[in-house]
Protein backbone atom coordinates (compact mmCIF):
# COMPACT_ATOMS: atom_id res chain seq x y z
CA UNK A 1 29.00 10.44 -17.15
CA UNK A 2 27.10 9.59 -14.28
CA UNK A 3 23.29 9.53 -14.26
CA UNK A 4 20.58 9.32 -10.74
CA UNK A 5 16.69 8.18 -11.00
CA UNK A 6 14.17 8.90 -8.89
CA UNK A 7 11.23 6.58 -8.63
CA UNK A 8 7.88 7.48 -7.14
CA UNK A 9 4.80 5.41 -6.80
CA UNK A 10 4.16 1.79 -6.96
CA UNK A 11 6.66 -1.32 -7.32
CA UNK A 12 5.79 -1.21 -11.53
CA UNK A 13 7.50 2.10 -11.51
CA UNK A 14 10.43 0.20 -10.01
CA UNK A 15 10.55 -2.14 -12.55
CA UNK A 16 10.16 0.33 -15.20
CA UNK A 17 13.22 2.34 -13.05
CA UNK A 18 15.35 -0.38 -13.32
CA UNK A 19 14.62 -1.05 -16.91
CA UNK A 20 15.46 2.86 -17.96
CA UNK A 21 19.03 1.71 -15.64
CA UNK A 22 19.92 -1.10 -17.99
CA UNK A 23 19.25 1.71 -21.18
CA UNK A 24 21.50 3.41 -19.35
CA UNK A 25 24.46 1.57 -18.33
CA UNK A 26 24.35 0.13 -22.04
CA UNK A 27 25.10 3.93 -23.54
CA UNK A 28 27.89 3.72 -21.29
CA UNK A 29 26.33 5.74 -17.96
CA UNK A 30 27.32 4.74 -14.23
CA UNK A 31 24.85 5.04 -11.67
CA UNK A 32 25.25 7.60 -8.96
CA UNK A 33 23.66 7.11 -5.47
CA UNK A 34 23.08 11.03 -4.91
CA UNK A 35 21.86 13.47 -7.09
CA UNK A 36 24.46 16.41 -6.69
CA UNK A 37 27.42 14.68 -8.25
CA UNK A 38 25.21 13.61 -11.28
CA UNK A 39 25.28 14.77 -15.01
CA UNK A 40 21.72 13.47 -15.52
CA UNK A 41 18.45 12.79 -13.32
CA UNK A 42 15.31 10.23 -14.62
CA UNK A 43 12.14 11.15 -12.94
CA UNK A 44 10.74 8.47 -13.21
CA UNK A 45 6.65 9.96 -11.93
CA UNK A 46 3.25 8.57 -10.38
CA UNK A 47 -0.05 10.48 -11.60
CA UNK A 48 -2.39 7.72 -11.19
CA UNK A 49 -4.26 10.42 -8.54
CA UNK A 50 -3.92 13.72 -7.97
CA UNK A 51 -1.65 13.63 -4.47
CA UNK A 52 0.27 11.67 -6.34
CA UNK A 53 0.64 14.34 -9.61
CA UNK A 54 1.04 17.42 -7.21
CA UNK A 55 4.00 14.98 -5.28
CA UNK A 56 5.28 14.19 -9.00
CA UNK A 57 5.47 18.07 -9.41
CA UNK A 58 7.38 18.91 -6.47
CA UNK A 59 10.49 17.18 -7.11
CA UNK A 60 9.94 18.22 -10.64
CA UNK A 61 10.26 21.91 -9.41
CA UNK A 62 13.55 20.75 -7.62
CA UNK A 63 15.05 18.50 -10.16
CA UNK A 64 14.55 21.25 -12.68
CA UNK A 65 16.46 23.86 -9.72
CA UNK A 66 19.41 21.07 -9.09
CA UNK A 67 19.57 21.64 -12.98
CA UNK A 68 19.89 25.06 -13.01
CA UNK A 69 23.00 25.17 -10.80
CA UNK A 70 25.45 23.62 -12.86
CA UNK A 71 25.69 23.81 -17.07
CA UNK A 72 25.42 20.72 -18.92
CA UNK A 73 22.89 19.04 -16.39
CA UNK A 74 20.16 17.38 -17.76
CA UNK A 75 16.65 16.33 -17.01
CA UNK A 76 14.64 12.92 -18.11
CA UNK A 77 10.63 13.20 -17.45
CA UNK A 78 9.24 9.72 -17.18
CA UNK A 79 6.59 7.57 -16.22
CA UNK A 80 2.78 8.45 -15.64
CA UNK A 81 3.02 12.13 -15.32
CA UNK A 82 3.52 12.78 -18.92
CA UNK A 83 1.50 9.77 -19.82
CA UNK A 84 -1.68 11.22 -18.30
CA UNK A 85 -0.74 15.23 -19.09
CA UNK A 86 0.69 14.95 -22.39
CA UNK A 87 2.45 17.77 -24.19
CA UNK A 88 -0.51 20.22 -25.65
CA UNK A 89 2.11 22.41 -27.34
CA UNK A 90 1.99 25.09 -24.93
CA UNK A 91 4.83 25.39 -23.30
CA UNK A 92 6.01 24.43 -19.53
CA UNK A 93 8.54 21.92 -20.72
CA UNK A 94 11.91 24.01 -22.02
CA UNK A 95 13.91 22.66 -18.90
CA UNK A 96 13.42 19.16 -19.48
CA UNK A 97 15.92 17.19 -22.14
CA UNK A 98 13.49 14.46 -22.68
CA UNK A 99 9.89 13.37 -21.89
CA UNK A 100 9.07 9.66 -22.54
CA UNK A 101 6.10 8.01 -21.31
CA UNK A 102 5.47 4.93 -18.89
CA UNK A 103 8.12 2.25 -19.11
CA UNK A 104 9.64 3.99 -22.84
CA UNK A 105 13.02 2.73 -22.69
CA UNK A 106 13.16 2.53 -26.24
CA UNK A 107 12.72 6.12 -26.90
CA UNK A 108 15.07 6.81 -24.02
CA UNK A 109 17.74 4.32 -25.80
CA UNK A 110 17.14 6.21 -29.20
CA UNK A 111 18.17 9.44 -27.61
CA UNK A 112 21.27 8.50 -25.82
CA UNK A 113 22.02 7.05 -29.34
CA UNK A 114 21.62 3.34 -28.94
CA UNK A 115 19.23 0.83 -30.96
CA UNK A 116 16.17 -0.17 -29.72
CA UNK A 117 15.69 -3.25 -31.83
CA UNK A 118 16.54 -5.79 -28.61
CA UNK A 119 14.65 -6.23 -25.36
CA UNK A 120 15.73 -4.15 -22.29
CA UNK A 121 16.69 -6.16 -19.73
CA UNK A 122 16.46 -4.78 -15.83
CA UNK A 123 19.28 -3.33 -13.39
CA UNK A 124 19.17 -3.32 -9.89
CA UNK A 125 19.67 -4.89 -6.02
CA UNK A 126 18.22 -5.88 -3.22
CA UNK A 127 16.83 -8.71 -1.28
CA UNK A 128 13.31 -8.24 -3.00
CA UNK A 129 12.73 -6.96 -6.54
CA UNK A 130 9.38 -6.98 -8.47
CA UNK A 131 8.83 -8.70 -11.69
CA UNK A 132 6.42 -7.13 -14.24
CA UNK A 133 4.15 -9.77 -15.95
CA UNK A 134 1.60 -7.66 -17.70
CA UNK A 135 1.44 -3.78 -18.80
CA UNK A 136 -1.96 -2.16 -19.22
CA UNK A 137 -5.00 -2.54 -18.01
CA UNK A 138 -8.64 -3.66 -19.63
CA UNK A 139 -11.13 -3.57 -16.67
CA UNK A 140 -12.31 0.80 -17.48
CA UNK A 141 -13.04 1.48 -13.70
CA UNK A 142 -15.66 4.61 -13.81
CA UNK A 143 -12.94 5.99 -10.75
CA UNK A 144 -9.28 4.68 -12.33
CA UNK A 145 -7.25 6.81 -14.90
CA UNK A 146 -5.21 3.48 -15.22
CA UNK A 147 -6.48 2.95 -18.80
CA UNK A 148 -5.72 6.21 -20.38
CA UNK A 149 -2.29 6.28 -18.73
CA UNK A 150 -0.81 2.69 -19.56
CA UNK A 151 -3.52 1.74 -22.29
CA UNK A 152 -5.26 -1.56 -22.61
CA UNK A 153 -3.90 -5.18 -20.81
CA UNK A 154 -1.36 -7.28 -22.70
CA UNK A 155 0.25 -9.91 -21.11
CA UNK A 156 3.74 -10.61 -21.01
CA UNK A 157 5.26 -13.84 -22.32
CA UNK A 158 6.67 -16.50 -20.41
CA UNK A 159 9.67 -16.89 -21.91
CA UNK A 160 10.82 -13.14 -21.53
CA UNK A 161 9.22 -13.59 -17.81
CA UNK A 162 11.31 -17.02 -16.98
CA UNK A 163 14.17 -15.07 -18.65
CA UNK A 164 13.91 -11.67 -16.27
CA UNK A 165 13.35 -14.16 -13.31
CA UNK A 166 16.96 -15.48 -14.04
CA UNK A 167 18.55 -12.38 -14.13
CA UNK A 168 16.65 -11.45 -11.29
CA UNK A 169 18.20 -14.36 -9.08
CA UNK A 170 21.14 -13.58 -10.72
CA UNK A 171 21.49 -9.93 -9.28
CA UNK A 172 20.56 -11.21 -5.83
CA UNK A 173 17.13 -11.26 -5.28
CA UNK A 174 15.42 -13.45 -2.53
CA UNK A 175 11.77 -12.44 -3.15
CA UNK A 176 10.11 -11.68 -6.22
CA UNK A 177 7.01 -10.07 -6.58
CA UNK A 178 5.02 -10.66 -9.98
CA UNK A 179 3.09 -7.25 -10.54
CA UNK A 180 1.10 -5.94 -13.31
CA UNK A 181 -2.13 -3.57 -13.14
CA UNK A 182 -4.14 -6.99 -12.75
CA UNK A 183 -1.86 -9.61 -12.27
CA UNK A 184 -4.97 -12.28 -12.19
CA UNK A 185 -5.43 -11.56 -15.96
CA UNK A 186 -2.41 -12.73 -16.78
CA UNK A 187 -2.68 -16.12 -19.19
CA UNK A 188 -0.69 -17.81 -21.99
CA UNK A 189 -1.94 -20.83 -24.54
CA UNK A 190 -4.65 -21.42 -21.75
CA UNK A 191 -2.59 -21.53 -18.69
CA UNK A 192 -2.72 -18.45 -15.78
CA UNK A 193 -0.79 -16.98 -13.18
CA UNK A 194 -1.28 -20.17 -10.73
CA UNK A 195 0.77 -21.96 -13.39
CA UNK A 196 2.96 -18.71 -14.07
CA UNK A 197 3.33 -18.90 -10.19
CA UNK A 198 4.32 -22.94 -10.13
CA UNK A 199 6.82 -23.04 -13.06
CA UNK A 200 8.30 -20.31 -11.21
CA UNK A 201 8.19 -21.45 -7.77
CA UNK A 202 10.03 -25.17 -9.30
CA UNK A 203 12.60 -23.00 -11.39
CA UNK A 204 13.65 -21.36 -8.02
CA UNK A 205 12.48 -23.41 -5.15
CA UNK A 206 15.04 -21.02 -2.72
CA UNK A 207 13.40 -17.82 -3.78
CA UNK A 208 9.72 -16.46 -2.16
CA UNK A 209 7.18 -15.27 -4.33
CA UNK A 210 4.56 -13.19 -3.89
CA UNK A 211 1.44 -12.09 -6.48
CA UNK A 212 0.31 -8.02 -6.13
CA UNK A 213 -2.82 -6.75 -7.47
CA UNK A 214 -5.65 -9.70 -7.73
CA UNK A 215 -8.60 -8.00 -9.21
CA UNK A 216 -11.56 -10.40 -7.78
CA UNK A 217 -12.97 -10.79 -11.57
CA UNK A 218 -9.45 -12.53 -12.75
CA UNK A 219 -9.20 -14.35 -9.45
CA UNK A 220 -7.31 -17.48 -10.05
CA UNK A 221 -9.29 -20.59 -8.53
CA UNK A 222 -5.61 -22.94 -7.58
CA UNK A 223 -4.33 -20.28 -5.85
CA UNK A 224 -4.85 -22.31 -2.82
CA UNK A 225 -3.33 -25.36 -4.27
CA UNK A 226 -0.33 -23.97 -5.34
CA UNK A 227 0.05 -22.52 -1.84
CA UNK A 228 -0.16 -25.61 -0.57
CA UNK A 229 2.60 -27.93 -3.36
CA UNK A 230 4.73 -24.66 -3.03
CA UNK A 231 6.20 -23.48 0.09
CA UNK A 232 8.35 -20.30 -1.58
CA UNK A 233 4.93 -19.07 -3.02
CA UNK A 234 4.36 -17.20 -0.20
CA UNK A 235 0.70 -17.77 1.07
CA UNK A 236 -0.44 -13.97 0.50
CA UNK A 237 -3.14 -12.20 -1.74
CA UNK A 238 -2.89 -8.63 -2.67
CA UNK A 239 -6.64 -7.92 -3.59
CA UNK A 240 -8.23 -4.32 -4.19
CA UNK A 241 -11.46 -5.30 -3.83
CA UNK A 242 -12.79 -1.79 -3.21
CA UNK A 243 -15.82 -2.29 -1.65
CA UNK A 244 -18.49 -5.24 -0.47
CA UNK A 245 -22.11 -3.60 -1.44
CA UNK A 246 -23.26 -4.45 -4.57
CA UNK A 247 -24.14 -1.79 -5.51
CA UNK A 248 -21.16 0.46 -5.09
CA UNK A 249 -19.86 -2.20 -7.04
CA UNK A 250 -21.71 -1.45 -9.89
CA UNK A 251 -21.45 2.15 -9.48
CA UNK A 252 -17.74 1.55 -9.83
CA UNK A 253 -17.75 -0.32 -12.86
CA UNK A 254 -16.03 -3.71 -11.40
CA UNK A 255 -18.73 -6.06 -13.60
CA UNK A 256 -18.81 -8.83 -9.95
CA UNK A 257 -20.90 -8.81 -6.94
CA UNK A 258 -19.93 -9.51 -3.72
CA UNK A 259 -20.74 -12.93 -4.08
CA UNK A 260 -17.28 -13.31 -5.68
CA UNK A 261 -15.19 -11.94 -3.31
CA UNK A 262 -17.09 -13.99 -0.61
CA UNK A 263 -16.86 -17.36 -2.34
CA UNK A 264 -13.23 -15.95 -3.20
CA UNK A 265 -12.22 -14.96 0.60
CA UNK A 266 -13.92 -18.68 1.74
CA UNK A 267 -12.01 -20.49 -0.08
CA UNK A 268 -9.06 -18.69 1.37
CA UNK A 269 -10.05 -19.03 4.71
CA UNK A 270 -10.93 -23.11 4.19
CA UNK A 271 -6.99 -23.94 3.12
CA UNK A 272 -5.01 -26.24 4.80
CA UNK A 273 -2.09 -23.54 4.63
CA UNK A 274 -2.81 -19.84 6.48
CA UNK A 275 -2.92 -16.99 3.76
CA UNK A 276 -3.04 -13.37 4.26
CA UNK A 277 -4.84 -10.93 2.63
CA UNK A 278 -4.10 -7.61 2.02
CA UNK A 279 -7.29 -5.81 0.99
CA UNK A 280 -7.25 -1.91 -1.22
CA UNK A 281 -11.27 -0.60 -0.71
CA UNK A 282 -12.78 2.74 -1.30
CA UNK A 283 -14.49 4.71 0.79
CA UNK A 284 -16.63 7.91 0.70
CA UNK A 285 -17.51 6.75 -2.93
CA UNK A 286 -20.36 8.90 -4.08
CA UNK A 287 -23.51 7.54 -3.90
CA UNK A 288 -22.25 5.73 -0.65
CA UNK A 289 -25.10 5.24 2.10
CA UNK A 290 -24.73 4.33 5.78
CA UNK A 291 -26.10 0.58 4.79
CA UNK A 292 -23.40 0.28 1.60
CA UNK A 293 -20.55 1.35 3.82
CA UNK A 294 -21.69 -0.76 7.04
CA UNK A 295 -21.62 -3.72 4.34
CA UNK A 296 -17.64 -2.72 3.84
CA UNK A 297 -16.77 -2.75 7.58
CA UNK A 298 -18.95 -5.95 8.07
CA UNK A 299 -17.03 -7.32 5.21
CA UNK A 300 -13.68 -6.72 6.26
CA UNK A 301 -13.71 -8.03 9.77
CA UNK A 302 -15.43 -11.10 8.81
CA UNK A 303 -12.76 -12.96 7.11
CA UNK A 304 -9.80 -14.97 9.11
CA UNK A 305 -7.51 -14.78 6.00
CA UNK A 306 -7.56 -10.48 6.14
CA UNK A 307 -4.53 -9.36 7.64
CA UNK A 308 -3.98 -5.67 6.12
CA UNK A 309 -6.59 -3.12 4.96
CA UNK A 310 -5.35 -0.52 2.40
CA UNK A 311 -8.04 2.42 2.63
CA UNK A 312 -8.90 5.45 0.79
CA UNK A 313 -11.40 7.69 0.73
CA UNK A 314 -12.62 8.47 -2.75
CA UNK A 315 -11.00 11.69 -4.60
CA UNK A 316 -12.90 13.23 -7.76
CA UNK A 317 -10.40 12.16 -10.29
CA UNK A 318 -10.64 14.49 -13.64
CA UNK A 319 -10.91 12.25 -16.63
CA UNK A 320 -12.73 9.56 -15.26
CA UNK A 321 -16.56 8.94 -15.38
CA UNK A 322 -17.18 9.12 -11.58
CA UNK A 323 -15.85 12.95 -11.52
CA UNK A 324 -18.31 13.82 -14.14
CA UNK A 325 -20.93 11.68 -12.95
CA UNK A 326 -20.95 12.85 -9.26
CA UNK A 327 -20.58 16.30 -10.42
CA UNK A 328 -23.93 15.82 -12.71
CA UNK A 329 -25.45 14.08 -9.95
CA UNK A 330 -23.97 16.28 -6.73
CA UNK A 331 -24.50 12.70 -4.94
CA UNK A 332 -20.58 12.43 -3.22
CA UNK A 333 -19.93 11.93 0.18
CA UNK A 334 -19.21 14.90 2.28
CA UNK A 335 -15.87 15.42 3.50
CA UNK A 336 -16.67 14.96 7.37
CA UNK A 337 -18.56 11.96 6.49
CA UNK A 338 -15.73 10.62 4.24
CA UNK A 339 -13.63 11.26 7.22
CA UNK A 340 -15.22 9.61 9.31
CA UNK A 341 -15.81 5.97 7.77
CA UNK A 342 -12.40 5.92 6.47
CA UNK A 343 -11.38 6.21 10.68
CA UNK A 344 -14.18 3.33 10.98
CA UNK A 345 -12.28 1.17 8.27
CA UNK A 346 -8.76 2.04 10.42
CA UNK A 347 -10.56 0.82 13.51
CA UNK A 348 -11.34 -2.69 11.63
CA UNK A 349 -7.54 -2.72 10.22
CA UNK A 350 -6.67 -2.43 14.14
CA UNK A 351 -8.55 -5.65 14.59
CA UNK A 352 -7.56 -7.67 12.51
CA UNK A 353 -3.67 -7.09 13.18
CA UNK A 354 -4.72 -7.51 16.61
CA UNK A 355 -6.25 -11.17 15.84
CA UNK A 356 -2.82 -11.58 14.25
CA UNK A 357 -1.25 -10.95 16.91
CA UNK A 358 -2.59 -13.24 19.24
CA UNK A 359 -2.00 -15.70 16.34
CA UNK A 360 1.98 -14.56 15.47
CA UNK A 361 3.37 -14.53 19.56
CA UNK A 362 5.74 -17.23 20.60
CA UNK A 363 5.80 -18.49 16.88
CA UNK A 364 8.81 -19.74 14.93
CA UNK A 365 8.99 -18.55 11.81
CA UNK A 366 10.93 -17.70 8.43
CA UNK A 367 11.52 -13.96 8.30
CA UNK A 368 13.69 -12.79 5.29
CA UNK A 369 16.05 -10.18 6.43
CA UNK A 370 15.83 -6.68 4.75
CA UNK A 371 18.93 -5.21 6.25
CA UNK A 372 20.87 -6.17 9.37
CA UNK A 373 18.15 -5.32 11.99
CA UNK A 374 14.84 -5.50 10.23
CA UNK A 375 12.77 -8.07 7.85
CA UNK A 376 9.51 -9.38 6.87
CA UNK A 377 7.66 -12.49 6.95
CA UNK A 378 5.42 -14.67 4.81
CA UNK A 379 1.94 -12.86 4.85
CA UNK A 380 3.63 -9.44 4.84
CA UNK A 381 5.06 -7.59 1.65
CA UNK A 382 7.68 -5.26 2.09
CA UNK A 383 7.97 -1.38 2.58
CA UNK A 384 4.14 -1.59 3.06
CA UNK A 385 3.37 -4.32 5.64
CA UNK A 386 4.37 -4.89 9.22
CA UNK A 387 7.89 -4.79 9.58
CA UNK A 388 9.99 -7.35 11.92
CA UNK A 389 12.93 -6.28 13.88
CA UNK A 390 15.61 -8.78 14.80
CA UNK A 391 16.40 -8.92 18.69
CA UNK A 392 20.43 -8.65 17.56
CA UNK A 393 21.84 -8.22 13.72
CA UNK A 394 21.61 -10.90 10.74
CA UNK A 395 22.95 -11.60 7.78
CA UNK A 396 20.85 -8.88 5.09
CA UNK A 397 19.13 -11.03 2.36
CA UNK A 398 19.07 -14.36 5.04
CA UNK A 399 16.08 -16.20 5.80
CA UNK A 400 15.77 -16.20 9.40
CA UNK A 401 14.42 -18.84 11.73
CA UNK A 402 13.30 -16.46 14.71
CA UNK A 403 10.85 -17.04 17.11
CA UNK A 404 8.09 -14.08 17.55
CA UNK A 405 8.37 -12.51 21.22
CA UNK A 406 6.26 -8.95 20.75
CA UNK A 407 3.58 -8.74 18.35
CA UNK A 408 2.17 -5.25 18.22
CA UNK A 409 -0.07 -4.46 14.81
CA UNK A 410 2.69 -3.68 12.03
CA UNK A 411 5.34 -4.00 14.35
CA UNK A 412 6.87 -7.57 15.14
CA UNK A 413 9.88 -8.45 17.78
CA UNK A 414 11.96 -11.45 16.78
CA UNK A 415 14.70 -13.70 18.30
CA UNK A 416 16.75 -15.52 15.77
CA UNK A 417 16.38 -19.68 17.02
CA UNK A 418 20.11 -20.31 15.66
């Protein structure tokens, strides 16, 4: 019996993916690289917005029509899609075997007929793989469904993390990335992820790691520090801090000013050791004036330490309190006008790569090695940062010394040194 999953949305999915793989290849299941030859297809779905849901719905509508061609097939609805729309009882669902909710493996293990009573472990390759440290989320942002989807934070424990990191490096990893819905929350008999991120680092000093999703309220303060004792704790900052007025702030529910992300982002940009910061903001919230969003672009290209800027114009979300809110106060942002600062944030992105790229030319570095041709350095995560490609090919999964000879926004040139 052979079995294909499809995993859409963020790197947590993955890790959820690869946990519903280990269910799997326990009931006996081999994992096929295409769909067509397969007996059985995981979708494993994103609904955290709605271009996201109508995506997840599209290759339901396929899945469900690969089904249909051959008898026996079957079909596995995972993830957030059914966590966010749950089953009402009225119907839609008769061509779908099973419908589990974000990161069930246990219910999935139940039906293939297995026990549930020990921990899943995680199945997969690749040079980079993403390690889960916390599931939930606490923080009730008036614009995030996160909450009602995944329910409330709980942190994982360090032994079952330490343990997941060894299988991890076991299965070929090079880079680990520790994710969660806010990863900065993360704590344990009084320690917090810049300890998680040290006994780590010393358990595999050969292996980068890199911390997602920093909400600026559960900022940890020895980030810095650990930068600077740990040279495979990669010097990089995933932060969504969504906007820089206070009052938007607010608005949004994220219970800090912008003093904290500015005493935050100055302490960045005061280490010893050069960080990159890859920011997530909002824009076009409603209620947004011409003096809240100049604050945001002001922000943004103030700061040596920003590298990336991860922008989105806000979408009425149904369920949350900002789409009811707007609606009752018929204060959002026009479209045009939406638009158009969301082009003004690109502009600022532009800038900052290009300060980069004065910074990156003619540099040697360490570039880990995706495939044969391409990689990724230090201050830039995979699949969504810039993107190196080797001037002739390299050993996939190698770290690299090459020295930088184009530097072009996202795109980097490099020459191997050896």
């Amino acid at each position: 019996m052979k079995y294909h999953i499809i995993s859409l949305g963020c790197p947590k999915n993955k890790v959820d993916s690869e946990r519903f793989a280990w269910v799997m290849s326990s009931a006996g299941w081999k994992y096929c690289v295409e769909p067509d030859p397969s007996d059985l297809i995981i979708l494993n779905t994103c609904a955290f917005i709605a271009p996201a849901t109508e995506e997840s719905l599209e290759y339901l509508s396929d899945i469900i029509s690969w089904k249909g061609e051959k008898p026996g097939r079957k079909v596995v609805l995972a993830g957030c899609l059914p966590g966010r729309y749950r089953d009402d009882g009225s119907g839609g669902l008769e061509n779908i075997d099973l419908v589990i909710g974000p990161g069930d493996w246990r219910k999935l293990s139940a039906w293939l007929g297995g026990t549930a009573d020990a921990a899943a472990q995680v199945l997969g390759q690749g040079s980079y793989r993403y390690l889960k440290i916390a599931n939930g989320c606490s923080n009730n942002c008036a614009y995030c469904t996160i909450p009602a989807i995944r329910g409330k934070f709980v942190a994982r424990g360090l032994d079952t993390i330490l343990m997941e990191s060894d299988l991890l490096v076991q299965q070929g990893a090079r880079e680990i990335g520790l994710v969660a819905q806010d990863s900065g929350n993360w704590q344990q008999n009084g320690t917090d992820l810049s300890f998680l991120a040290e006994t780590l680092a010393a358990r595999h000093p050969s292996i980068w790691w890199r911390l997602y999703y920093l909400h600026p309220l559960h900022f940890p303060c020895r980030l810095p520090e650990v930068f600077s004792k740990y040279s495979n704790v990669v010097p990089y900052i995933d932060m969504p801090i969504q906007h820089a007025s206070d009052s938007i702030l607010e608005r949004m529910g994220r219970r800090h000013g912008v003093k904290t992300i500015e005493k935050i982002m100055e302490q960045l940009d005061s280490s010893p050791v050069e960080i990159a910061v890859r920011y997530t903001v909002i824009t076009g919230y409603p209620g947004e004036t011409e003096t809240d969003f100049r604050a945001l672009r002001d922000f943004l290209g103030r700061y040596r330490s920003g590298r990336h800027i991860a922008a989105f114009s806000w979408y009425p979300e149904e369920g949350t309190l900002e789409y009811s809110r707007a609606i009752a106060r018929g204060d959002a942002v026009d479209d045009s006008t939406a638009s158009r600062r969301l082009a003004a944030i690109s502009a600022v992105g532009d800038a900052l790569y290009a300060d980069w790229d004065d910074r990156l030319y003619g540099r040697e570095l360490s570039i880990l090695a995706d495939d044969r041709f391409t990689g990724h350095t230090m201050w830039d995560a995979p699949e969504v940062d810039a993107v190196v490609s080797f001037t002739q090919p390299v050993s996939p999964g190698s770290i690299i010394r090459s020295r930088i000879t184009e530097s072009s926004g996202a795109v980097l040139v490099a020459e191997p040194v050896n």
